[in-house]
Protein backbone atom coordinates (compact mmCIF):
# COMPACT_ATOMS: atom_id res chain seq x y z
CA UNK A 1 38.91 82.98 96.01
CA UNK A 2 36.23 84.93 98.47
CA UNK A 3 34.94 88.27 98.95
CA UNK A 4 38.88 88.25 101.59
CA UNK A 5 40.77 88.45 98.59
CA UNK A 6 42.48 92.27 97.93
CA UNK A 7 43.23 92.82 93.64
CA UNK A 8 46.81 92.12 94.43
CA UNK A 9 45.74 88.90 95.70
CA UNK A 10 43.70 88.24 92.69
CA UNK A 11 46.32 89.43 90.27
CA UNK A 12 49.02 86.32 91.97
CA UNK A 13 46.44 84.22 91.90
CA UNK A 14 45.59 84.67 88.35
CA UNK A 15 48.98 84.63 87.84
CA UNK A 16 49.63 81.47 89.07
CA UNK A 17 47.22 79.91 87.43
CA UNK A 18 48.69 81.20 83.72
CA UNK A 19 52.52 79.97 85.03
CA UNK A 20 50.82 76.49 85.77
CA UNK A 21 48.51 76.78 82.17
CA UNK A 22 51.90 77.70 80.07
CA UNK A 23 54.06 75.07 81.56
CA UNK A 24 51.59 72.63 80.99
CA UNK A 25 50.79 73.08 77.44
CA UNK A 26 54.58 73.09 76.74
CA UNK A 27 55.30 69.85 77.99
CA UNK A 28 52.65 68.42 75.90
CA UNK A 29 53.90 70.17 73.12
CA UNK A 30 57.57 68.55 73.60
CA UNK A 31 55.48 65.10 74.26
CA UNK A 32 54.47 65.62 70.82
CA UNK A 33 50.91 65.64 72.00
CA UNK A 34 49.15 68.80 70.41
CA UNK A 35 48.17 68.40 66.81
CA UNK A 36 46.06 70.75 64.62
CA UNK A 37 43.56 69.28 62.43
CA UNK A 38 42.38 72.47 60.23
CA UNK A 39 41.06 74.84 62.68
CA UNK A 40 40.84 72.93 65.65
CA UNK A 41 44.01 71.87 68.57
CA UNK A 42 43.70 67.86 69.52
CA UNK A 43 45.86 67.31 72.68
CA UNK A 44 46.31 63.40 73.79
CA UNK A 45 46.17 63.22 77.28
């Protein structure tokens, strides 16, 4: 991102970026690969 980019731009951008977070975080949750350990998330890579 630069000084070029209009909100709208911004707004799918930071869109994107939460699509790609989500999707990620549910595969390694159906990897079993996200534990809790009291307050804290572990994630195995």
């Amino acid at each position: 991102m630069d000084h070029t980019f209009t909100a709208i731009d911004m707004r799918k951008q930071g869109q994107d970026v939460e699509r790609r977070v989500l999707a990620q975080a549910v595969k390694w949750h159906a990897e079993h690969r996200v534990l809790m350990n009291g307050d804290r998330t572990v994630i195995f890579r």
